[in-house]
Protein backbone atom coordinates (compact mmCIF):
# COMPACT_ATOMS: atom_id res chain seq x y z
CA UNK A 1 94.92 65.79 102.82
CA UNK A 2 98.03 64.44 101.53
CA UNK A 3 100.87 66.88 100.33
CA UNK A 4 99.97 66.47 96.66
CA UNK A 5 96.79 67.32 97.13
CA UNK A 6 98.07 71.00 98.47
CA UNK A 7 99.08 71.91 94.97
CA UNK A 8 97.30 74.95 94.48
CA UNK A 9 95.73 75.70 90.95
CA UNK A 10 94.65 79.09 90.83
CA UNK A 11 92.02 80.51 88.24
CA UNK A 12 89.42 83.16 88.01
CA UNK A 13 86.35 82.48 88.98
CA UNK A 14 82.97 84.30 90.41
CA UNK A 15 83.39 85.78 94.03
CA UNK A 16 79.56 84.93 94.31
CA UNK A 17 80.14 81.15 94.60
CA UNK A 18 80.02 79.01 97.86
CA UNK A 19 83.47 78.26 97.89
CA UNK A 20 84.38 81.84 97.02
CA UNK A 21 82.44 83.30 99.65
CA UNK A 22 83.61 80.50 102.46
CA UNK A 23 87.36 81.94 101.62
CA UNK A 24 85.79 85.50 102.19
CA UNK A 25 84.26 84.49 105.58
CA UNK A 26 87.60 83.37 106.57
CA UNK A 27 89.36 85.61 105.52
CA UNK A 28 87.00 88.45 107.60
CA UNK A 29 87.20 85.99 110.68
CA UNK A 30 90.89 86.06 110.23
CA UNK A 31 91.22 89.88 110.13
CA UNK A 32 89.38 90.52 113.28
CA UNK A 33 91.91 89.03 114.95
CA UNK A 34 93.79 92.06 114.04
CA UNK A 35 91.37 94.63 114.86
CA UNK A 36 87.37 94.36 115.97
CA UNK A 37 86.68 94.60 111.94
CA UNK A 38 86.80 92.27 109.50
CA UNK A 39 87.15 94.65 107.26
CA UNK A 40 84.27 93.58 105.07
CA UNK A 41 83.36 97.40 104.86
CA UNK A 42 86.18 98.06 102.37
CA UNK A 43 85.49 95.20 99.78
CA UNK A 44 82.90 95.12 97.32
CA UNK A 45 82.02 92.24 95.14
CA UNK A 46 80.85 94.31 92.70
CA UNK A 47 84.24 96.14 92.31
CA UNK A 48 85.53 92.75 91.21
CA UNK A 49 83.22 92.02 88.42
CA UNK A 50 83.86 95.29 86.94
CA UNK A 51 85.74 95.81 83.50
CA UNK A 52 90.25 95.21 84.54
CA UNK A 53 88.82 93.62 87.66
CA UNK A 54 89.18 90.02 88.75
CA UNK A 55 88.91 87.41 91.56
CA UNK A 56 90.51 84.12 92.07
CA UNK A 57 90.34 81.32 94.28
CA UNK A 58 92.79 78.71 94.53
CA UNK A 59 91.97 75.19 94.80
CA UNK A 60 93.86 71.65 95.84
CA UNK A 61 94.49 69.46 92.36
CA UNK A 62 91.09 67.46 94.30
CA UNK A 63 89.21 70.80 93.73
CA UNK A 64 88.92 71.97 97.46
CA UNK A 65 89.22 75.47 98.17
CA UNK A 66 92.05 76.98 99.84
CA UNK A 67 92.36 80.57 99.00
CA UNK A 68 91.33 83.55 97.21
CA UNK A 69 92.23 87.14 96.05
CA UNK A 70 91.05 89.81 94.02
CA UNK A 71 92.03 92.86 92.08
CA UNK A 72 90.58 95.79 90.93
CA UNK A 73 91.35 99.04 89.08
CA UNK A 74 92.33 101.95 91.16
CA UNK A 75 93.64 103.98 88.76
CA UNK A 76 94.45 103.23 84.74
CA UNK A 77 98.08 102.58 85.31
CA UNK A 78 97.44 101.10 88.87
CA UNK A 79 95.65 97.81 90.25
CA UNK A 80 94.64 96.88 94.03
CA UNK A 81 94.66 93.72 95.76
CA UNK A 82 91.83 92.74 98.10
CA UNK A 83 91.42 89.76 100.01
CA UNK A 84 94.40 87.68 99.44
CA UNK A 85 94.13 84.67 101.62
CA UNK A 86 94.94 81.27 102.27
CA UNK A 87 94.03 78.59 104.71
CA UNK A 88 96.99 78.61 107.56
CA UNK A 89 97.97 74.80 106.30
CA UNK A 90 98.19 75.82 102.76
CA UNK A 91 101.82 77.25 102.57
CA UNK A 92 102.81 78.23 99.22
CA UNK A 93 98.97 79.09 98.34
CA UNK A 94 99.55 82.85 98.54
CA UNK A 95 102.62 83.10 96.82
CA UNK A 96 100.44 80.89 93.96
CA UNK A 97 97.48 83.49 94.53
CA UNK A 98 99.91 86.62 94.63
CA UNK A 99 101.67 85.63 91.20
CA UNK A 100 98.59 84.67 89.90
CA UNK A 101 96.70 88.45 90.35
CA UNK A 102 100.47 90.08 89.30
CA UNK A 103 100.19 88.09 85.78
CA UNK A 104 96.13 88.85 85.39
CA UNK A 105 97.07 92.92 86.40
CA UNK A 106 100.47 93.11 83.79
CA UNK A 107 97.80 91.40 81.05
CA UNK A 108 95.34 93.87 81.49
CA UNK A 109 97.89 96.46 81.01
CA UNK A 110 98.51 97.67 84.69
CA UNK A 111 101.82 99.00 85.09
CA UNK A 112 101.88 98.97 89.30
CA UNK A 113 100.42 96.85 91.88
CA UNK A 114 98.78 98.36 95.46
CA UNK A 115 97.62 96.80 98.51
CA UNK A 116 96.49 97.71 102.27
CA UNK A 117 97.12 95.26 105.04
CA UNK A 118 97.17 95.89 109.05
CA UNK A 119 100.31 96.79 110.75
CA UNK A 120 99.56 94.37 113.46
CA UNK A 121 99.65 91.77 110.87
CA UNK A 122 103.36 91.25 110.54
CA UNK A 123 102.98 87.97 108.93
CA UNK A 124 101.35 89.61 105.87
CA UNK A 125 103.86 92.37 105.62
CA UNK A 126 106.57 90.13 105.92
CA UNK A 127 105.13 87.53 103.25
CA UNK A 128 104.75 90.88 100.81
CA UNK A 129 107.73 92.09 101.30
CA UNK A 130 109.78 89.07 100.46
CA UNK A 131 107.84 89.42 97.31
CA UNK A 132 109.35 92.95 96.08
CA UNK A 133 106.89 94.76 97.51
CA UNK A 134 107.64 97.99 99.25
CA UNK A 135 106.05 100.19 101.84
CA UNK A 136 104.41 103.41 100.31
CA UNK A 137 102.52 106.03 101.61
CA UNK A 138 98.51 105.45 102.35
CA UNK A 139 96.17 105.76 99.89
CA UNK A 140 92.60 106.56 98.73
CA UNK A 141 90.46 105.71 102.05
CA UNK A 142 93.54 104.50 103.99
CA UNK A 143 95.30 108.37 104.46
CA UNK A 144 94.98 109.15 107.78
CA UNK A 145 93.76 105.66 109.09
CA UNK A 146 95.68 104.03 112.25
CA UNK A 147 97.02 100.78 112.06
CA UNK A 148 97.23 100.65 108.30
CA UNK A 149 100.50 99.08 105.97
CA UNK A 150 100.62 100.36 102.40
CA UNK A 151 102.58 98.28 100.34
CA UNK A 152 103.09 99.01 96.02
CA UNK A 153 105.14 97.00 93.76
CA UNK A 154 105.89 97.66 89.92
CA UNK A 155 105.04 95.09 87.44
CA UNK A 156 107.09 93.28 84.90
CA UNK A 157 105.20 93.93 81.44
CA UNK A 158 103.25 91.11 80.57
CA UNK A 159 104.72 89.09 78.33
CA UNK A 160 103.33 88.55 74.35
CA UNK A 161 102.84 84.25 73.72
């Protein structure tokens, strides 16, 4: 691929597609580098295709897919992010994908931004962190789980057009 071809253009789409569910594989094959799961257990499509829910994949300007990432409602006031990924010679792609799902949650009203990632994964924290994200305390299904890094970030209000 050449370098302009890495522009990522990120949209919503359906997680059920080919492309969307390739990123997902990866994404799982990815994470059980990290630990023996995948972590497939603790995503739901379905969650995504619910009412203040989304998913997103990114794609090259030739229309090849490169990432993905979702959000759904945890609370009203609060959103989580699932499955944010890119392919490992994509860099910028999650920074595209991350400020992407920020804009979708702040338009649909979400006031704060969650996410769980491994500890082990120091990469990910690092790349969150360096995004305003800060470490919070677990929650939901991840209090009292080993190896788990809760991150939460407030969200600009979105802005009227």
């Amino acid at each position: 691929m050449s370098d302009l071809s890495l522009v990522a253009v990120v949209r919503e789409e359906n997680p059920c597609t080919l492309d969307a569910r390739a990123m997902l594989d990866e994404l799982s094959a990815m994470l059980a580098l990290y630990s023996a799961d995948g972590a497939q257990s603790r995503f739901s499509i379905e969650d995504v295709q619910r009412s203040r829910s989304a998913f997103a994949v990114a794609r090259t300007i030739d229309g090849h897919a490169i990432g993905c990432g979702a959000l759904r409602r945890y609370s009203f006031e609060i959103a989580e992010f699932k499955r944010i990924y890119r392919r490992p010679q994509c860099p910028g792609t999650g920074a595209a994908i991350l400020q992407f799902l920020e804009d979708v949650a702040a338009s649909m009203g979400y006031r704060r931004v969650i996410l769980e990632t491994r500890a082990a994964n120091r990469r990910a924290v690092a790349f969150y962190q360096r995004h305003g994200y800060e470490t919070i305390e677990p929650f939901g299904e991840y209090i009292g789980a080993a190896g788990v890094r809760c991150l939460g970030k407030t969200l600009a209000p979105a802005q009227c057009s």
